[in-house]
ModelCIF file with pLDDT and N, C-alpha, C, O atoms, coordinates in Angstrom:
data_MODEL
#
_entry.id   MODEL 
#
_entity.id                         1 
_entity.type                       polymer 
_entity.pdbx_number_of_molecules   1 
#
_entity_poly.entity_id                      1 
_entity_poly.type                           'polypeptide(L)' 
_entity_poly.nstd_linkage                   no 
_entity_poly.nstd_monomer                   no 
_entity_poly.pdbx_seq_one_letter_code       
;(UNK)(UNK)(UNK)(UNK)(UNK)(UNK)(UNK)(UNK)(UNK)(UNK)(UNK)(UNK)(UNK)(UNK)(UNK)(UNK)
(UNK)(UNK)(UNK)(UNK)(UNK)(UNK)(UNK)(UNK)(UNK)(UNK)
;
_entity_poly.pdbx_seq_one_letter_code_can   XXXXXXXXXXXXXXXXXXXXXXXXXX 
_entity_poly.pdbx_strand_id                 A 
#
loop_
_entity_poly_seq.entity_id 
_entity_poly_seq.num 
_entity_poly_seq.mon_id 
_entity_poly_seq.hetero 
1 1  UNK n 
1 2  UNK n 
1 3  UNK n 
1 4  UNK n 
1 5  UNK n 
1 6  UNK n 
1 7  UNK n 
1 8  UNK n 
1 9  UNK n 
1 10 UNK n 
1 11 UNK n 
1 12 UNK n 
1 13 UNK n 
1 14 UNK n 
1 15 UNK n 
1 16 UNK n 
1 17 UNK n 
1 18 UNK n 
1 19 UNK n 
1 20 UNK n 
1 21 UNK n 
1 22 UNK n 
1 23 UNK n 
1 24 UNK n 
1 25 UNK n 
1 26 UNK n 
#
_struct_asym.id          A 
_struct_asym.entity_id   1 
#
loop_
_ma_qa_metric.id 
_ma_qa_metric.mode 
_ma_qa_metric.name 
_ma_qa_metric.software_group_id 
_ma_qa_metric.type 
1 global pLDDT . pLDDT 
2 local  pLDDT . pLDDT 
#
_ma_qa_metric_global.metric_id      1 
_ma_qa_metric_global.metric_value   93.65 
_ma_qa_metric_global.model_id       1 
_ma_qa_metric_global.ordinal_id     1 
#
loop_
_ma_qa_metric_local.label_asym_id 
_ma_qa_metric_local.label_comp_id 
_ma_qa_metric_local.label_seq_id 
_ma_qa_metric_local.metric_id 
_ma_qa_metric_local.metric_value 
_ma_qa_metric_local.model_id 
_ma_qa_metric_local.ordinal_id 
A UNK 1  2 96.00 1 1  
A UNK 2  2 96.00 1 2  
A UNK 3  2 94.00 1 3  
A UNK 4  2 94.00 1 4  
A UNK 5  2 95.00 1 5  
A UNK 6  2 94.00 1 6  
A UNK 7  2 91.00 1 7  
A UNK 8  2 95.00 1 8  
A UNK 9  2 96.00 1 9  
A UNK 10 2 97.00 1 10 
A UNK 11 2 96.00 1 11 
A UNK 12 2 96.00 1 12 
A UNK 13 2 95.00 1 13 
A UNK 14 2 95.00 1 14 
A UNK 15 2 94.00 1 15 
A UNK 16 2 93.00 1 16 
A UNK 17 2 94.00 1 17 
A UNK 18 2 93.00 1 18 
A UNK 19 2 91.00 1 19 
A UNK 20 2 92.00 1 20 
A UNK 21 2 92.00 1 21 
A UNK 22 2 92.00 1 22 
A UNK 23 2 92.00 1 23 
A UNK 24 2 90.00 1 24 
A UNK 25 2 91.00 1 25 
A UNK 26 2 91.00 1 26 
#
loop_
_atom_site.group_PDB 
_atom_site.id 
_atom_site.type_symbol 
_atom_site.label_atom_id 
_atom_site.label_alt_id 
_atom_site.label_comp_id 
_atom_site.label_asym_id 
_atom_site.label_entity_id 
_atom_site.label_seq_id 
_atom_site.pdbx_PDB_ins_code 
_atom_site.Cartn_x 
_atom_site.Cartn_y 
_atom_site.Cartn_z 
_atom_site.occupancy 
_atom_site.B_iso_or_equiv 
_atom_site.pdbx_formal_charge 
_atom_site.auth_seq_id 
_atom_site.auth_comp_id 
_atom_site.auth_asym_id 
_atom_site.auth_atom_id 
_atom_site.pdbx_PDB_model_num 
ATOM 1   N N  . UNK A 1 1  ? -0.322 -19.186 -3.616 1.00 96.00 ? 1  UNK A N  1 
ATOM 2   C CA . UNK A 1 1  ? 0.053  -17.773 -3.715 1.00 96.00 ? 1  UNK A CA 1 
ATOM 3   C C  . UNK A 1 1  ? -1.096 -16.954 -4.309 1.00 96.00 ? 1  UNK A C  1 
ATOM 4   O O  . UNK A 1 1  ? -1.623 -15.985 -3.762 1.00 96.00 ? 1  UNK A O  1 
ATOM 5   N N  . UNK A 1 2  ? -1.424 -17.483 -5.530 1.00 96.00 ? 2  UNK A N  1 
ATOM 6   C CA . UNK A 1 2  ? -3.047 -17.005 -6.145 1.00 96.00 ? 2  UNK A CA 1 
ATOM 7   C C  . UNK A 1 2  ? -4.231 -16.801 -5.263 1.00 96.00 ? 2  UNK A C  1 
ATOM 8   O O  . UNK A 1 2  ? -5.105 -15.953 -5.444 1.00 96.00 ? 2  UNK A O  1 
ATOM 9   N N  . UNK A 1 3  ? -4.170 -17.666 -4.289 1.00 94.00 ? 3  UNK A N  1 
ATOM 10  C CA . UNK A 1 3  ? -5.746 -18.004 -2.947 1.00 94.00 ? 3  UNK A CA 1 
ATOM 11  C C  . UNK A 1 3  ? -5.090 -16.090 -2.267 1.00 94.00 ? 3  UNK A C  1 
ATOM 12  O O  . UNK A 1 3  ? -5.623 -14.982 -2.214 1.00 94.00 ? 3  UNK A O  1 
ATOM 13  N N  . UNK A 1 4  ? -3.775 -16.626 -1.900 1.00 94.00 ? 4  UNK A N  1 
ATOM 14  C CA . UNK A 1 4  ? -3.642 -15.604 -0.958 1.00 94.00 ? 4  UNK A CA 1 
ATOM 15  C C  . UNK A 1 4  ? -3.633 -14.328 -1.465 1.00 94.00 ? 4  UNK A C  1 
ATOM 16  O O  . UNK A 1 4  ? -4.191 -13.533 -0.709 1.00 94.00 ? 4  UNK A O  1 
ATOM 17  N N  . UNK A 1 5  ? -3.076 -13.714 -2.763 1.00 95.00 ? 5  UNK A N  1 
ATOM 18  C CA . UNK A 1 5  ? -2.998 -12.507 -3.277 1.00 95.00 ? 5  UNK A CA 1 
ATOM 19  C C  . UNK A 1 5  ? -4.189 -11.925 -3.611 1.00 95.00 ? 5  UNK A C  1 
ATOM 20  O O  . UNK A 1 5  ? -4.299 -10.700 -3.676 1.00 95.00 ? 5  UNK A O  1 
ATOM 21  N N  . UNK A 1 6  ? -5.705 -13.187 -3.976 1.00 94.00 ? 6  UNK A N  1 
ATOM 22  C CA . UNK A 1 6  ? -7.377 -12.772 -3.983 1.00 94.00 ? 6  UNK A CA 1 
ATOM 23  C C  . UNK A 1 6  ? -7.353 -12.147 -2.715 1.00 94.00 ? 6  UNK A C  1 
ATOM 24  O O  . UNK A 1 6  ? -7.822 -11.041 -2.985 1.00 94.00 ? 6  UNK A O  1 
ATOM 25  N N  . UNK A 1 7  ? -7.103 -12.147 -1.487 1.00 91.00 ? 7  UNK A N  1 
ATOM 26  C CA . UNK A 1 7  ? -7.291 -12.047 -0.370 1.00 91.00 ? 7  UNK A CA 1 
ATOM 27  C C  . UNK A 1 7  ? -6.454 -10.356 0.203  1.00 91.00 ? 7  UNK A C  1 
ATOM 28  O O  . UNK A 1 7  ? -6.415 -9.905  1.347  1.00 91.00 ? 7  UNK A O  1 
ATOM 29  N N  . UNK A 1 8  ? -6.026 -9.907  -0.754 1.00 95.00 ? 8  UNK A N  1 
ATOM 30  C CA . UNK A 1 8  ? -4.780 -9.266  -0.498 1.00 95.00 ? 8  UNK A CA 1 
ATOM 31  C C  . UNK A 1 8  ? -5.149 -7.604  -1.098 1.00 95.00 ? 8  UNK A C  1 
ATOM 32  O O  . UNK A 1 8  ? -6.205 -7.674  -1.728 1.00 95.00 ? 8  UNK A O  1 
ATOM 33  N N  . UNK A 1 9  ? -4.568 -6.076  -1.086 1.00 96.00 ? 9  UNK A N  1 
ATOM 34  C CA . UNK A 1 9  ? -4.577 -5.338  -1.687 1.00 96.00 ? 9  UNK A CA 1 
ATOM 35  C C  . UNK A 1 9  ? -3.960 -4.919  -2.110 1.00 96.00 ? 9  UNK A C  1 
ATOM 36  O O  . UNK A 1 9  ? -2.990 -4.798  -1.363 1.00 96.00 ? 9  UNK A O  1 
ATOM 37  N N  . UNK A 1 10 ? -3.712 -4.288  -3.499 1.00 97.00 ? 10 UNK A N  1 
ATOM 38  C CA . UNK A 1 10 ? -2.855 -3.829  -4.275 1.00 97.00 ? 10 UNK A CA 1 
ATOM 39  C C  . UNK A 1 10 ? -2.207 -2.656  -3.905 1.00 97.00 ? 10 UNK A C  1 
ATOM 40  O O  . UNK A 1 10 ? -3.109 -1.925  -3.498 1.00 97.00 ? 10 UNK A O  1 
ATOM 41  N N  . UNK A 1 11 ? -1.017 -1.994  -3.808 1.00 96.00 ? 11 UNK A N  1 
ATOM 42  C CA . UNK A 1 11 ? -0.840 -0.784  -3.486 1.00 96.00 ? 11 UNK A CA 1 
ATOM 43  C C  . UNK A 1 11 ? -0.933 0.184   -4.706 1.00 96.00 ? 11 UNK A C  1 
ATOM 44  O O  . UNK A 1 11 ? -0.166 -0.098  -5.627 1.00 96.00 ? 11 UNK A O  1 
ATOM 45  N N  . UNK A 1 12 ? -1.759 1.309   -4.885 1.00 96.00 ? 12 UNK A N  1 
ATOM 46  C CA . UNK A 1 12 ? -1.663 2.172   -5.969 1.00 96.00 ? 12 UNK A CA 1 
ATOM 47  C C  . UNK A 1 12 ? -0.377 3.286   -5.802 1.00 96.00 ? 12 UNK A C  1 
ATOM 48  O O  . UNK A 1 12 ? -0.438 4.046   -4.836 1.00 96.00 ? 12 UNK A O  1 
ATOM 49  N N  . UNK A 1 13 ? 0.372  3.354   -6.402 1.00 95.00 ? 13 UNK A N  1 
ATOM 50  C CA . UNK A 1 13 ? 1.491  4.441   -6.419 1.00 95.00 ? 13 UNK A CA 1 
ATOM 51  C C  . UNK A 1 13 ? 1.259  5.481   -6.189 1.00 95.00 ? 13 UNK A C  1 
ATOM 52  O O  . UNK A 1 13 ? 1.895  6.226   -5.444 1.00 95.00 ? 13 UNK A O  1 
ATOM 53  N N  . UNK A 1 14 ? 0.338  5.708   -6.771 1.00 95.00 ? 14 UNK A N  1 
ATOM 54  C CA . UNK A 1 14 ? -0.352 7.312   -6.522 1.00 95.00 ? 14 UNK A CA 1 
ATOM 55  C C  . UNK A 1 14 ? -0.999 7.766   -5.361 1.00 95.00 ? 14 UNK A C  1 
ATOM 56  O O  . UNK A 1 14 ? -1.003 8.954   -5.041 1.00 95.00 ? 14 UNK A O  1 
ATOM 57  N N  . UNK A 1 15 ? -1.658 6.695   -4.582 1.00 94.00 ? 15 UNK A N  1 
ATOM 58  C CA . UNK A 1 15 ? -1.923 7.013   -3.036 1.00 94.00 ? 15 UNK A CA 1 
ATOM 59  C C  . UNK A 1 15 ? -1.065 6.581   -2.281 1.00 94.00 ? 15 UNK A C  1 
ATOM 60  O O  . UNK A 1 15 ? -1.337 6.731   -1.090 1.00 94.00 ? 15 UNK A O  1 
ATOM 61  N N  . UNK A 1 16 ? 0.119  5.973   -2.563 1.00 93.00 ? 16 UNK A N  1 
ATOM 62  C CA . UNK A 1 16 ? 1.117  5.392   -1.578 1.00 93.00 ? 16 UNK A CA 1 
ATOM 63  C C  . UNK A 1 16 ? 2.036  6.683   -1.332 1.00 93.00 ? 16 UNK A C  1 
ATOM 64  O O  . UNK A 1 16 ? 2.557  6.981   -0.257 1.00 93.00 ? 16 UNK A O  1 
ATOM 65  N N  . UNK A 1 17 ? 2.137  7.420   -2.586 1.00 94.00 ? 17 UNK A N  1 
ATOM 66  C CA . UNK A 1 17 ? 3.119  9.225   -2.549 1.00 94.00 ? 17 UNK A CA 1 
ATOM 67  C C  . UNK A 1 17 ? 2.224  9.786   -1.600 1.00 94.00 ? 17 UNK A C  1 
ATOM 68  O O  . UNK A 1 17 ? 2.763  10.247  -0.595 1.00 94.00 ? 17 UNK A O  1 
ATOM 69  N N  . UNK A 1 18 ? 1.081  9.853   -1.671 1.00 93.00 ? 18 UNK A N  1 
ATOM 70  C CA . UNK A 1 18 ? 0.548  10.708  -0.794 1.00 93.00 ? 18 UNK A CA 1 
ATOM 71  C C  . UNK A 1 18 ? 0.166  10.513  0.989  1.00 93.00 ? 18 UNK A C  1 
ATOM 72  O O  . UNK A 1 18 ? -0.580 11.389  1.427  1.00 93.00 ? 18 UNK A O  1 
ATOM 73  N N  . UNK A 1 19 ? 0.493  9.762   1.693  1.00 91.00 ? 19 UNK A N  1 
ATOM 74  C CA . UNK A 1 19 ? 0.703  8.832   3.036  1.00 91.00 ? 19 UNK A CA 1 
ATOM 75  C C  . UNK A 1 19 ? 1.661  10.417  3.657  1.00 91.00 ? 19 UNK A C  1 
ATOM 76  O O  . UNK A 1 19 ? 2.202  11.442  3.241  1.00 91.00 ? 19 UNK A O  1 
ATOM 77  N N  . UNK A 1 20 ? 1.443  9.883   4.537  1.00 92.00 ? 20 UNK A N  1 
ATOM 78  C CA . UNK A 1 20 ? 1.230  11.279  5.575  1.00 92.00 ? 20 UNK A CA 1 
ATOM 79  C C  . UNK A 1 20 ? 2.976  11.466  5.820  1.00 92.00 ? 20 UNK A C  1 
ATOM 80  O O  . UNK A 1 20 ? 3.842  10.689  5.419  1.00 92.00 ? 20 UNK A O  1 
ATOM 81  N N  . UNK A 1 21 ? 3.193  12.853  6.671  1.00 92.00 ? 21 UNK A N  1 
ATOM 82  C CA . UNK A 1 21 ? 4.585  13.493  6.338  1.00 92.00 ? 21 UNK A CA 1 
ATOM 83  C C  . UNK A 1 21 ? 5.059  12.480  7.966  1.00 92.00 ? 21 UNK A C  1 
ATOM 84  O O  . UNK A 1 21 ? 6.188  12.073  8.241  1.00 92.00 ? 21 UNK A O  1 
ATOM 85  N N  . UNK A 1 22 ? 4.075  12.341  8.611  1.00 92.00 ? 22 UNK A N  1 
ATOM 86  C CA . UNK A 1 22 ? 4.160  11.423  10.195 1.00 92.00 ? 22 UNK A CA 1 
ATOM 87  C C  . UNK A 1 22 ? 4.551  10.136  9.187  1.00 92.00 ? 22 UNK A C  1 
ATOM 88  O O  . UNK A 1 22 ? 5.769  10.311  9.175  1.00 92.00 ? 22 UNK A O  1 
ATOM 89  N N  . UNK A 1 23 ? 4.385  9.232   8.531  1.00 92.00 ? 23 UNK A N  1 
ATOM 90  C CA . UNK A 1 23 ? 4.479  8.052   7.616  1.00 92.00 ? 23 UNK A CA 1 
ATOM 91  C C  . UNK A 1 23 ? 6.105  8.081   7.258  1.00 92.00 ? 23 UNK A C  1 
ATOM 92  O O  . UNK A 1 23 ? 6.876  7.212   7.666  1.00 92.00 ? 23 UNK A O  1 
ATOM 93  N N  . UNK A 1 24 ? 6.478  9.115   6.503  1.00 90.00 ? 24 UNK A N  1 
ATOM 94  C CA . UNK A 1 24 ? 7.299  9.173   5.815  1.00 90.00 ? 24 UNK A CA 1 
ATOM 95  C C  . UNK A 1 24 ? 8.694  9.196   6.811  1.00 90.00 ? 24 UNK A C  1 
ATOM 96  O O  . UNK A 1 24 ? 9.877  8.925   6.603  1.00 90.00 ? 24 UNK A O  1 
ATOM 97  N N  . UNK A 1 25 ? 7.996  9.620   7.885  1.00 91.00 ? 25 UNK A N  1 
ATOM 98  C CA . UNK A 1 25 ? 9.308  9.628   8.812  1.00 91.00 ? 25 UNK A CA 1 
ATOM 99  C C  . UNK A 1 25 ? 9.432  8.595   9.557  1.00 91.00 ? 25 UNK A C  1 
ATOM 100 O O  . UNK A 1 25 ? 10.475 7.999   9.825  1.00 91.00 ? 25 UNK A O  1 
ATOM 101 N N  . UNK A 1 26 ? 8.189  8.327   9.961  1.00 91.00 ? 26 UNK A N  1 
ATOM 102 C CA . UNK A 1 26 ? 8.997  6.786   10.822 1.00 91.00 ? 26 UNK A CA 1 
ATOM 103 C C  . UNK A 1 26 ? 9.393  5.848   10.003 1.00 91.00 ? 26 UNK A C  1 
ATOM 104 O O  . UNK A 1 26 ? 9.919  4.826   10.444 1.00 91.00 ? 26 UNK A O  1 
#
């Protein structure tokens, strides 16, 4: 799980609110 999560990106909250108004709807 450790190998794979190095491999992986974190989501920041603060750019995940901001994802487009097209995003939010589908």
């Amino acid at each position: 799980f450790k190998e794979r999560k190095e491999l992986a990106n974190k989501i920041d909250l603060e750019d995940f609110l901001n994802r487009s108004n097209k995003q939010k709807t589908l």
